[in-house]
C-alpha atoms as a PDB file:
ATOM      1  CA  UNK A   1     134.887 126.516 118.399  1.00  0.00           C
ATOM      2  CA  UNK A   2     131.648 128.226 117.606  1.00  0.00           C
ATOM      3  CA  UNK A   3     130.820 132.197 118.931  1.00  0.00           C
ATOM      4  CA  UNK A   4     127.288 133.571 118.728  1.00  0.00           C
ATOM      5  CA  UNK A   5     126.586 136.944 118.948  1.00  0.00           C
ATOM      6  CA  UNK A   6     122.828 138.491 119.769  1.00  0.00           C
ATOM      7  CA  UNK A   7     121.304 141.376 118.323  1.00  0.00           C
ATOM      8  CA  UNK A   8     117.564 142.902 118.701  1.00  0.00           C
ATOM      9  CA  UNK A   9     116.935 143.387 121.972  1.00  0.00           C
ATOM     10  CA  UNK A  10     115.694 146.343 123.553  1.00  0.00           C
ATOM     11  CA  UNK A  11     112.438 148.168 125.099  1.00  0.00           C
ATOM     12  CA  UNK A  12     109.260 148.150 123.730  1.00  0.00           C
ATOM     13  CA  UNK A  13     105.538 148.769 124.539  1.00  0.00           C
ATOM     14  CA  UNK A  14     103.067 146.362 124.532  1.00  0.00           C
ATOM     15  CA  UNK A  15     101.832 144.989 122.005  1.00  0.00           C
ATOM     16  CA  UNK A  16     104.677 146.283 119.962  1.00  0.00           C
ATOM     17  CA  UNK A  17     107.475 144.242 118.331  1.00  0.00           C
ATOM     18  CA  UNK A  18     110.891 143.165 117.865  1.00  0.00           C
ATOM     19  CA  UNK A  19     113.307 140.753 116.097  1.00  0.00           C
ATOM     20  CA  UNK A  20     116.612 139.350 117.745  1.00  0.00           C
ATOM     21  CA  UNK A  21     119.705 137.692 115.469  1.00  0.00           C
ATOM     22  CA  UNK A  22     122.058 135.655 116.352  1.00  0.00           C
ATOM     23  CA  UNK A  23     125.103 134.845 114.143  1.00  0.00           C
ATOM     24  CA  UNK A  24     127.380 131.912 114.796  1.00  0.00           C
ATOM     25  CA  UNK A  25     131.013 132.171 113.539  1.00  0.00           C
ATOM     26  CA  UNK A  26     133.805 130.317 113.880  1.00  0.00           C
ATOM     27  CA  UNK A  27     135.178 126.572 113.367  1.00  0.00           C
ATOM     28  CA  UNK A  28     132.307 123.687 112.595  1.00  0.00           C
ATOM     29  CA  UNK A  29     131.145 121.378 109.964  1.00  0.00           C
ATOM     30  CA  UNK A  30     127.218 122.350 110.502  1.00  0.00           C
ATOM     31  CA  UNK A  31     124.437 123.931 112.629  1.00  0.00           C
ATOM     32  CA  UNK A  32     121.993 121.167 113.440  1.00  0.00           C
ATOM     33  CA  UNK A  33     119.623 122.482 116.372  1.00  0.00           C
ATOM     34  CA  UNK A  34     119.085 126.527 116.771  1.00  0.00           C
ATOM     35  CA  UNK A  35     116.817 127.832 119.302  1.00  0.00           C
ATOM     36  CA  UNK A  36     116.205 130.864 121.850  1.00  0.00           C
ATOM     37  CA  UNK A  37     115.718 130.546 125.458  1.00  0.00           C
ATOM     38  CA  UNK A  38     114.636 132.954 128.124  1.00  0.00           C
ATOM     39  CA  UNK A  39     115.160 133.468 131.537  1.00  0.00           C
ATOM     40  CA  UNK A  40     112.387 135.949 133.725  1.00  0.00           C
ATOM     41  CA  UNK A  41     113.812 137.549 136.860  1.00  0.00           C
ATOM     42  CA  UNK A  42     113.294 134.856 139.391  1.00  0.00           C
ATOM     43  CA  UNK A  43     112.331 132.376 136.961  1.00  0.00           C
ATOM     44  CA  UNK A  44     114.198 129.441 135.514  1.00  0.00           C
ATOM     45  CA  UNK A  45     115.446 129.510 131.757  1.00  0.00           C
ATOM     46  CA  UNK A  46     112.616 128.007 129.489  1.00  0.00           C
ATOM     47  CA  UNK A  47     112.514 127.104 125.721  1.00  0.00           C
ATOM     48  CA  UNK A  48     110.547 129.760 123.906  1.00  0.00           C
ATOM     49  CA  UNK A  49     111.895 128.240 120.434  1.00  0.00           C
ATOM     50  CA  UNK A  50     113.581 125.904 118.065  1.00  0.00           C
ATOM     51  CA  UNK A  51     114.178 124.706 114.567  1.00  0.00           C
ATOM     52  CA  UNK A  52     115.781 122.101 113.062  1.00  0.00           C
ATOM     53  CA  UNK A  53     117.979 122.337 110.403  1.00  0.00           C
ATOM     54  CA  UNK A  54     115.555 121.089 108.001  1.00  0.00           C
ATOM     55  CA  UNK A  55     113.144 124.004 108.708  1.00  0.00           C
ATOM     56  CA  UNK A  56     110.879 122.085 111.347  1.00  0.00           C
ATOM     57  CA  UNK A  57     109.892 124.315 114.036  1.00  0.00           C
ATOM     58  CA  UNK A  58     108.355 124.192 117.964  1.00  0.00           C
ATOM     59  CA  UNK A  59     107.252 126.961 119.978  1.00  0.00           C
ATOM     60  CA  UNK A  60     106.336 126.999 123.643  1.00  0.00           C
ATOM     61  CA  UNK A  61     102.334 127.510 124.127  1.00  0.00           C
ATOM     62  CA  UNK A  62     102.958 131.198 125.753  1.00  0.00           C
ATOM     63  CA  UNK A  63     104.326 132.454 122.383  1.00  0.00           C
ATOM     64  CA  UNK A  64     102.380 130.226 119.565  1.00  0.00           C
ATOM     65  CA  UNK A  65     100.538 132.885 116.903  1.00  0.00           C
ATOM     66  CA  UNK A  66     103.111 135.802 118.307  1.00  0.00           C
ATOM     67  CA  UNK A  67     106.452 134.480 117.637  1.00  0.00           C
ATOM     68  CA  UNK A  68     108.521 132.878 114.327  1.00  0.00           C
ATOM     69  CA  UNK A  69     111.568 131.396 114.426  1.00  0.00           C
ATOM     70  CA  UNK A  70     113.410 131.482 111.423  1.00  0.00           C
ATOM     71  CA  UNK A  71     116.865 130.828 109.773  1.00  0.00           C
ATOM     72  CA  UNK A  72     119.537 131.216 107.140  1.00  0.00           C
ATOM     73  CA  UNK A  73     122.444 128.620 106.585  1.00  0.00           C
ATOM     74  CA  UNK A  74     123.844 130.322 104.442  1.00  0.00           C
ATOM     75  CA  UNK A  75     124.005 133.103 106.988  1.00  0.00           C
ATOM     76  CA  UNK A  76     124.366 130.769 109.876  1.00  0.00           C
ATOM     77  CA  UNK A  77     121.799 133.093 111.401  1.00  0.00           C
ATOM     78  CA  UNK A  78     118.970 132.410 113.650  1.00  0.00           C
ATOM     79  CA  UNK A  79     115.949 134.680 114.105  1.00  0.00           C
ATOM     80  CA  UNK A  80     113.635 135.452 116.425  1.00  0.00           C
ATOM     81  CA  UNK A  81     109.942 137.370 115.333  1.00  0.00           C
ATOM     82  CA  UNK A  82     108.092 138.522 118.095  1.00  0.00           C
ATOM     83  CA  UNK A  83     104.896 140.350 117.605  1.00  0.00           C
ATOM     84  CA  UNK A  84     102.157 141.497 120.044  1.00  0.00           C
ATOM     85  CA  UNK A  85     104.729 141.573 122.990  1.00  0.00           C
ATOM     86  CA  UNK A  86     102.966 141.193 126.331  1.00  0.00           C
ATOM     87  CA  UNK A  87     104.839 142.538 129.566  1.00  0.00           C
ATOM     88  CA  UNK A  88     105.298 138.574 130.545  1.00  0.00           C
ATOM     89  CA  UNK A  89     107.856 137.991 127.041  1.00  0.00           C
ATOM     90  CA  UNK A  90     110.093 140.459 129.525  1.00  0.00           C
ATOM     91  CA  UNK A  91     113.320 138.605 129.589  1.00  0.00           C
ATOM     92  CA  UNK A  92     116.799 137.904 128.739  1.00  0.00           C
ATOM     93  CA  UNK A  93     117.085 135.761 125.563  1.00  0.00           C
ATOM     94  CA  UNK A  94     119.503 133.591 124.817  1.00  0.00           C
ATOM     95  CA  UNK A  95     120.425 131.609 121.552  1.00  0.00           C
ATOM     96  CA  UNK A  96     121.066 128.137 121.813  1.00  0.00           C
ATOM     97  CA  UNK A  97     122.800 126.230 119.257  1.00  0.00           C
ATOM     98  CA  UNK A  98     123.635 122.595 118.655  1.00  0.00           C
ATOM     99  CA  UNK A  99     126.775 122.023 116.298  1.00  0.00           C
ATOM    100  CA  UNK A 100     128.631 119.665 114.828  1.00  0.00           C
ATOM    101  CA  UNK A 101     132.700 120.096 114.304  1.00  0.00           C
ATOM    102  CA  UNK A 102     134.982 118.869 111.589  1.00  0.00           C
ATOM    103  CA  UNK A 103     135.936 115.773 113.907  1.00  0.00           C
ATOM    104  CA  UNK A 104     132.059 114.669 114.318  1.00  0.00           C
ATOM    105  CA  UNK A 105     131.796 116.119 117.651  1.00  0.00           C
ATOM    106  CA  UNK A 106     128.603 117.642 118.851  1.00  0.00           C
ATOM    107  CA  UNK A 107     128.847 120.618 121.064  1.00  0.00           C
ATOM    108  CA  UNK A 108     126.063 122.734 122.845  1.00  0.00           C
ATOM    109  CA  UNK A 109     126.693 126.745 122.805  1.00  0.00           C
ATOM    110  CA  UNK A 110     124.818 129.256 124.212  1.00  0.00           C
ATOM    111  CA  UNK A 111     124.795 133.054 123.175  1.00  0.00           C
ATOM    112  CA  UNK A 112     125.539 135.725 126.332  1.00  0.00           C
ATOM    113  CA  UNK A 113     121.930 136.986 126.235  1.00  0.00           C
ATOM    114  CA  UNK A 114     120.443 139.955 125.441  1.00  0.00           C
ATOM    115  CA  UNK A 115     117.302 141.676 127.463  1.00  0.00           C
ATOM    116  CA  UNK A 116     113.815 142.324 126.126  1.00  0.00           C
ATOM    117  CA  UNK A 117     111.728 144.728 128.281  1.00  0.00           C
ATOM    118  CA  UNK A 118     108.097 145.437 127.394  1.00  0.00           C
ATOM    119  CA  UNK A 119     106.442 147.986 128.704  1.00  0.00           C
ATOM    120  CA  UNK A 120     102.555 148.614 129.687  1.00  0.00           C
END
């Protein structure tokens, strides 16, 4: 069973920045798929990011040039750059990971969120 714990968010002006983590622990053979997610007050959840395990990487349009996705195996870490925060990024963000167990089972696990609030 795979856990993944957030870290980053907070308040911040705009324009400013911030970087969320999110650590998976716990029983599995790999991390294939990591990615963040958001969900706007009144919005549905939407993709803002994801790489592969290889290193390939896809951003939605609304955060291409302003946000890098980025992470460590070793760490079985994903991170989440964002620069030039507009008051739209507000959010909560959740991680999103794909992994694989010991047994060759693929499970989908998502992080409890953390909230991203930028200010004007």
């Amino acid at each position: 069973q795979v856990h993944l714990v957030e870290s980053g968010g907070g308040l911040v002006q705009a324009g400013g920045s911030l970087r969320l983590s999110c650590a998976a622990s716990g029983t599995f053979l790999r991390l294939n798929d990591m990615g963040w997610y958001r969900q706007a007050p009144g919005k549905q959840r939407e993709s803002v990011a994801v790489i592969k395990r290889g290193g390939l990487t896809n951003y939605a349009d609304s955060v291409k040039g302003r946000f890098t996705i980025s992470r460590d195996n070793a760490k079985n870490t994903v991170y989440l750059q964002m620069n030039n925060l507009k008051r739209e990024d507000t959010a909560v963000y959740y991680c999103h990971v794909y992994d694989e167990s010991p047994s060759q089972e693929y499970h989908e696990i998502w992080g409890q969120g953390t909230l991203v609030t930028v200010s004007s």
